[in-house]
Protein backbone atom coordinates (compact mmCIF):
# COMPACT_ATOMS: atom_id res chain seq x y z
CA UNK A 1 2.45 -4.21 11.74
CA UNK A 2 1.58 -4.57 8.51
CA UNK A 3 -0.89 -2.29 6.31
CA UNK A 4 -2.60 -2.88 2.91
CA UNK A 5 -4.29 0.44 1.24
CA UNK A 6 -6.90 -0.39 -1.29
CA UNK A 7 -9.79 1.57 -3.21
CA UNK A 8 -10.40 2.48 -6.09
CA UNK A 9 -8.29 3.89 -8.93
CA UNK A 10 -7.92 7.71 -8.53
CA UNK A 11 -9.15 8.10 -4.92
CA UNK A 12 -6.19 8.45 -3.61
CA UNK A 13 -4.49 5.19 -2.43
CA UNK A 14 -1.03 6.20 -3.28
CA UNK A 15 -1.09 9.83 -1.22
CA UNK A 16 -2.15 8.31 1.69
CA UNK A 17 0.34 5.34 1.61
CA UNK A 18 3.24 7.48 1.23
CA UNK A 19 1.95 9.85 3.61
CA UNK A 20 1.94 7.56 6.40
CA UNK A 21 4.85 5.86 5.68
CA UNK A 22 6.93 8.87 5.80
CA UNK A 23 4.64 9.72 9.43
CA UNK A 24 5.09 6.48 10.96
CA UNK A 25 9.03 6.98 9.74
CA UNK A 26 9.40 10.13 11.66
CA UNK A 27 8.21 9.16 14.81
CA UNK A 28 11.12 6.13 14.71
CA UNK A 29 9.39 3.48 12.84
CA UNK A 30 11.56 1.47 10.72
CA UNK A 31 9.26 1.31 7.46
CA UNK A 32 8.82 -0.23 4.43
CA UNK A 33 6.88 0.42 1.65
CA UNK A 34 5.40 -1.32 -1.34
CA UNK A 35 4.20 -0.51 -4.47
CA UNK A 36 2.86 -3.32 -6.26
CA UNK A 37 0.22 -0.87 -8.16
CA UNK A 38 1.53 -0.86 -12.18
CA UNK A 39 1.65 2.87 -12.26
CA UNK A 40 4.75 2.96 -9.86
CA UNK A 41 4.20 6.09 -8.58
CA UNK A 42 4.45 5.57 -4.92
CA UNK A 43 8.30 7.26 -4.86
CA UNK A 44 6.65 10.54 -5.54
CA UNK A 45 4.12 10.94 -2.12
CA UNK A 46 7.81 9.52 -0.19
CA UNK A 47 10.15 11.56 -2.14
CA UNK A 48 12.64 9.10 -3.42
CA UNK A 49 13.68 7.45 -6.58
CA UNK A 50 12.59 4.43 -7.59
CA UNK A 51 14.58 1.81 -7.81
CA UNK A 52 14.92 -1.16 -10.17
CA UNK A 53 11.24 -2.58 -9.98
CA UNK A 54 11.65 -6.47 -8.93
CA UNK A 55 9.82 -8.14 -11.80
CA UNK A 56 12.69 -6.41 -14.08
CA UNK A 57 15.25 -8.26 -12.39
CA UNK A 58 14.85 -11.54 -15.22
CA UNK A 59 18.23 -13.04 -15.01
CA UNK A 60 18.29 -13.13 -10.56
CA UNK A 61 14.53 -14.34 -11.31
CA UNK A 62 16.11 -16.64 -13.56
CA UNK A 63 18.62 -18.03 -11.56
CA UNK A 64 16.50 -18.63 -8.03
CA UNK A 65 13.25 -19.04 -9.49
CA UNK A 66 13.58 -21.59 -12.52
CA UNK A 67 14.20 -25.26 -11.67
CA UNK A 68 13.85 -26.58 -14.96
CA UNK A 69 12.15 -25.58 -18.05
CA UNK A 70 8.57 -25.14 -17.12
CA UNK A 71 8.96 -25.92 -13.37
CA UNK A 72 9.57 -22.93 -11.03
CA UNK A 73 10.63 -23.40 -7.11
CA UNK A 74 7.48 -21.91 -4.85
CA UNK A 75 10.12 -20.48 -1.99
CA UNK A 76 13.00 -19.02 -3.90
CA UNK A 77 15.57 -17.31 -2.67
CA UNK A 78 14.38 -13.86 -1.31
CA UNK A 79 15.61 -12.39 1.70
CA UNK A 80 18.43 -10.18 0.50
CA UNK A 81 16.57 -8.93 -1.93
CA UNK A 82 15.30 -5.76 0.39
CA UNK A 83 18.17 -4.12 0.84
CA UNK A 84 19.61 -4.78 -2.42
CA UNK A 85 17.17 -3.34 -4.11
CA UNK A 86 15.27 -0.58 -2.59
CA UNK A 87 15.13 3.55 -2.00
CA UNK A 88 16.05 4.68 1.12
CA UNK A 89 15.47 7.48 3.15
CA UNK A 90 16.47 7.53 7.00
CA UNK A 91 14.54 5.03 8.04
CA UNK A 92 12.32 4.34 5.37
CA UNK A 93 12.85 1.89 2.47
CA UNK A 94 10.82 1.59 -0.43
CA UNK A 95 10.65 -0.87 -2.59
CA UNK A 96 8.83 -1.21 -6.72
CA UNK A 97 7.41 -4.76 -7.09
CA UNK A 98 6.63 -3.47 -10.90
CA UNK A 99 4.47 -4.93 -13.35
CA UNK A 100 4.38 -8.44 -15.02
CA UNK A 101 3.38 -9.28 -18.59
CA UNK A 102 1.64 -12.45 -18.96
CA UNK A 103 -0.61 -14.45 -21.63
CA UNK A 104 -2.79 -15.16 -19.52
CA UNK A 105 -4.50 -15.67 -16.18
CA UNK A 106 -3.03 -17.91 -13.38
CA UNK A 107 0.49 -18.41 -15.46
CA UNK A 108 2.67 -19.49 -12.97
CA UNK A 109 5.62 -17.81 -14.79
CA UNK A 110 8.98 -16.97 -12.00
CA UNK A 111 8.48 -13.09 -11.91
CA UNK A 112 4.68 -13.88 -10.19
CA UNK A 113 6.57 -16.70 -8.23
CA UNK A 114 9.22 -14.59 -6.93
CA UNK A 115 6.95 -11.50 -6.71
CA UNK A 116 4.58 -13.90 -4.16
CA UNK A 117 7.74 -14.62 -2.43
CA UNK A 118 8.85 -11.16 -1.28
CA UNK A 119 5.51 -10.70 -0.59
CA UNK A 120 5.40 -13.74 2.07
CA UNK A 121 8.92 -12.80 3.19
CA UNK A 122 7.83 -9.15 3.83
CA UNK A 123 5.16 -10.01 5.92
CA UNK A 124 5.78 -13.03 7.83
CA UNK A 125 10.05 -12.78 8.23
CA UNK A 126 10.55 -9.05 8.14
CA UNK A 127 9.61 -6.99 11.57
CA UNK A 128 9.42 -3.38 9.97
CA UNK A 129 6.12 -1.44 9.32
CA UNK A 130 5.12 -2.63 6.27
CA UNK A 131 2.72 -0.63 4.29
CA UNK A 132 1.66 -1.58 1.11
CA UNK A 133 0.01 0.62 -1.61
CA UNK A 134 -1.96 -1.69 -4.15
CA UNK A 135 -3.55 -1.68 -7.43
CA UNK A 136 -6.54 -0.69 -8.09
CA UNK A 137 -9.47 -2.38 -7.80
CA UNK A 138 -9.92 -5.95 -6.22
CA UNK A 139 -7.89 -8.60 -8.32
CA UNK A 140 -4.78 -7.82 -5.67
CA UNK A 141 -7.15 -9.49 -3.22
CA UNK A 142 -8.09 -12.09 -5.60
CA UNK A 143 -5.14 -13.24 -6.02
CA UNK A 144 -4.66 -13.41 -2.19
CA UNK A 145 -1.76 -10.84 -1.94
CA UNK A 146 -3.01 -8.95 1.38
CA UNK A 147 -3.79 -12.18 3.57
CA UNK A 148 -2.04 -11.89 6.73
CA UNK A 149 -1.63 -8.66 6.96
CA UNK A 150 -2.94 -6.81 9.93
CA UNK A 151 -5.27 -3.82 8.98
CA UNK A 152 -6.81 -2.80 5.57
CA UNK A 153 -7.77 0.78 5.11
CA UNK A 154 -10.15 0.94 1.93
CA UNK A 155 -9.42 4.65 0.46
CA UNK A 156 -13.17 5.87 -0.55
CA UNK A 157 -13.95 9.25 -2.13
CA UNK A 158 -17.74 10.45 -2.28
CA UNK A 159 -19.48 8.86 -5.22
CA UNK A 160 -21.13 5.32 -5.86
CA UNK A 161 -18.56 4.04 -8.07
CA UNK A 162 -16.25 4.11 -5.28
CA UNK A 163 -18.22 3.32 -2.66
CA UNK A 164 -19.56 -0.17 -4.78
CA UNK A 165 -15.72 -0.86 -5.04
CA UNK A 166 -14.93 -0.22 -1.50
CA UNK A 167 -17.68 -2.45 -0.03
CA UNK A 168 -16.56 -5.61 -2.80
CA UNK A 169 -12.66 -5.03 -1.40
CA UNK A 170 -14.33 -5.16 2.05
CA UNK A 171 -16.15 -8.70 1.79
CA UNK A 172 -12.64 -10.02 0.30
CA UNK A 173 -10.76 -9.22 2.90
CA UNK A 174 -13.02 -11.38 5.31
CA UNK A 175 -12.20 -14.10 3.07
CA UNK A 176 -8.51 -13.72 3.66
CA UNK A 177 -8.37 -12.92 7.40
CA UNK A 178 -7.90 -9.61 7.86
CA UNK A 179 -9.21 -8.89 11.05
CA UNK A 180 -9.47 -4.65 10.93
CA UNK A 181 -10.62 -3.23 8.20
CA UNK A 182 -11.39 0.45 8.19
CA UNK A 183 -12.61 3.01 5.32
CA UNK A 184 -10.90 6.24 4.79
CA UNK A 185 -12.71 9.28 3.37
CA UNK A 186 -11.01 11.24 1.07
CA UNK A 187 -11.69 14.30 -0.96
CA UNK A 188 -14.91 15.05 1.22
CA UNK A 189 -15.58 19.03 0.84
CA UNK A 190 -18.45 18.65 3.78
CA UNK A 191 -20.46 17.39 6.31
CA UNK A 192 -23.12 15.78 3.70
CA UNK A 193 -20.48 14.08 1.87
CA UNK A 194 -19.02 12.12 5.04
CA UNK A 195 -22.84 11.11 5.88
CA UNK A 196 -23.43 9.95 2.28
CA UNK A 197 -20.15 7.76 2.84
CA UNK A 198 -21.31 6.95 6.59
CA UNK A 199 -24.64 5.79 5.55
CA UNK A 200 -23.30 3.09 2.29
CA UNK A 201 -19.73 2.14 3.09
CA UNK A 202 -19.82 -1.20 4.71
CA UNK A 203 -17.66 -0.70 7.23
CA UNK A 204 -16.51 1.57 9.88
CA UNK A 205 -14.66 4.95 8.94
CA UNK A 206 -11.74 5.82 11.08
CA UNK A 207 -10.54 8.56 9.40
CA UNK A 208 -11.94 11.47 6.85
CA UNK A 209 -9.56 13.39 4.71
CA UNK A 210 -10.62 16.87 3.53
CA UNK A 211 -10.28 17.96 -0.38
CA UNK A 212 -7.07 20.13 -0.11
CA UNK A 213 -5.98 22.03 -2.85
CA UNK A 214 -2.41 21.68 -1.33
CA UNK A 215 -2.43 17.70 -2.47
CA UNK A 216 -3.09 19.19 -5.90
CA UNK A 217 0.26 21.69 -5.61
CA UNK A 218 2.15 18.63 -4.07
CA UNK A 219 1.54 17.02 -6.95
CA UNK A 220 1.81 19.34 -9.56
CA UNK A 221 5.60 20.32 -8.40
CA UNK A 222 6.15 16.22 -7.91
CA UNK A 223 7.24 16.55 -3.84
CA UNK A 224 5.29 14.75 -0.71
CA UNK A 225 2.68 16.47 0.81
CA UNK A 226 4.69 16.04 4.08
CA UNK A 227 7.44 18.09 2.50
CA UNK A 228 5.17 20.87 1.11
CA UNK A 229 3.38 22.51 3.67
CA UNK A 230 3.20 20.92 7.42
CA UNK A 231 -0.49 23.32 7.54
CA UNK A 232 -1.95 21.36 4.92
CA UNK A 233 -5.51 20.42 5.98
CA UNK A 234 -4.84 17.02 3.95
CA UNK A 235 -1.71 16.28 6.16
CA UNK A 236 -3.33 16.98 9.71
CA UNK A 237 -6.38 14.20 8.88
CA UNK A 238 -3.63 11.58 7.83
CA UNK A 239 -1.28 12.50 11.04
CA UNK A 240 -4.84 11.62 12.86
CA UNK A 241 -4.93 8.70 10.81
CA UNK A 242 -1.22 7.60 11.87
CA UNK A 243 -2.30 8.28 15.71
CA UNK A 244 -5.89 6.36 15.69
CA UNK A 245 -3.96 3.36 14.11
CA UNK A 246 -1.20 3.26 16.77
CA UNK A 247 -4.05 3.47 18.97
CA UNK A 248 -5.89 -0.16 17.38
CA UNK A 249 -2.19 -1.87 17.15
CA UNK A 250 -0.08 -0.21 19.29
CA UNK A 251 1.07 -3.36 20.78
CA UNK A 252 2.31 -4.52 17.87
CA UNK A 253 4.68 -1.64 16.89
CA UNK A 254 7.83 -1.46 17.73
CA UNK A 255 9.70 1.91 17.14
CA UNK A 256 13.84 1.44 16.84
């Protein structure tokens, strides 16, 4: 099964991802997670280190990606490259895609090429959980980096900023195949605020998350949510989360 979370920046994307990484990891899941979002802060909502990001890696980039000067190989070399250099905890294994500096759009330079290539390998080789907290905004989907995964969950928080972004990540994803797409409240302090969501978010929501000043302690004092308080109004919506999308896949995952 694999999972993209989008949104916008600041609604967030990253709580939820780790969240239900380290849910679906509990319950037996063998699960890995992503972050390909620049701010690299995905280790702190699982509550492991990060590891070496895998655009820093130049010369094994070098060495599998370069052909010639200029010319770069489309399928390098790729499939160690998750357990060499990821964060694990029990079952769950996180890996830091990181950031890459380019002059300018479409550069075809080896850390995008091999980036694109764990990517592919992650999703189509791989049979873990894969859930994969993005950047924000839409260019990850531009750039075609969620197609063939199975579910999107576009993060929304009340406002129309948000909800303009969610609805553009949602007529992407049709482009790319993605046949569930659901939206996630988050932050919504009532009743009003869900129906204001309801009534412009273009697509179905499966799952509302309540503003909890316990996600604010969590990450104040830099631990999971999961690890803070198991009471946490925040942590019982995502559980639900977890549980309604075992319901719409359930087929599809395996735990070890």
């Amino acid at each position: 099964m694999k999972i993209v979370v989008s949104g916008k920046g600041g609604v967030g994307k990253t709580t939820i991802a780790g969240t239900l990484a380290r849910v679906f990891a509990s319950r037996g899941y063998s699960v890995i997670a992503v972050d390909s979002d620049p701010s690299m802060n995905l280790h702190t909502a699982i509550g492991v280190e990060n590891p070496t990001p895998i655009s820093h890696l130049k010369e094994l980039i070098n060495e599998r990606a370069v052909i010639a000067p200029g010319m770069y190989s489309l399928n390098p070399r790729v499939d160690d490259i998750p357990e060499r250099f990821s964060s694990v905890r029990d079952n769950l294994r996180l890996i830091v895609m990181g950031t890459v500096e380019q002059a300018g759009q479409g550069c075809l330079c080896p850390e995008n090429t091999f980036l694109r290539a764990l990517l592919r390998h992650l999703v189509l080789r791989r049979r873990e959980m894969l859930i994969l907290d993005t950047e924000a905004g839409v260019e990850h989907l531009g750039r075609s980096v969620a197609r063939n995964f199975d579910l999107m969950l576009v993060v929304v928080e009340p406002g129309a900023k948000a909800i303009s972004m969610a609805n553009r990540l949602v007529e992407l994803s049709g482009r790319l195949g993605i046949a569930r797409v659901y939206g996630v409240a988050n932050k919504v302090a009532d009743e009003e605020q869900v129906r204001f969501i309801e009534e412009h978010l273009s697509v179905e929501l499966l799952e509302r998350v309540p503003y909890d000043s316990r996600v604010v302690e969590a990450d104040i004092k830099n631990v999971p949510l999961v690890d803070l308080d198991d009471k946490s109004p925040a942590l019982r919506s995502i559980v639900r989360l977890s549980e309604k999308i075992e319901g719409l896949v359930g087929s599809q995952l395996t735990p070890d």
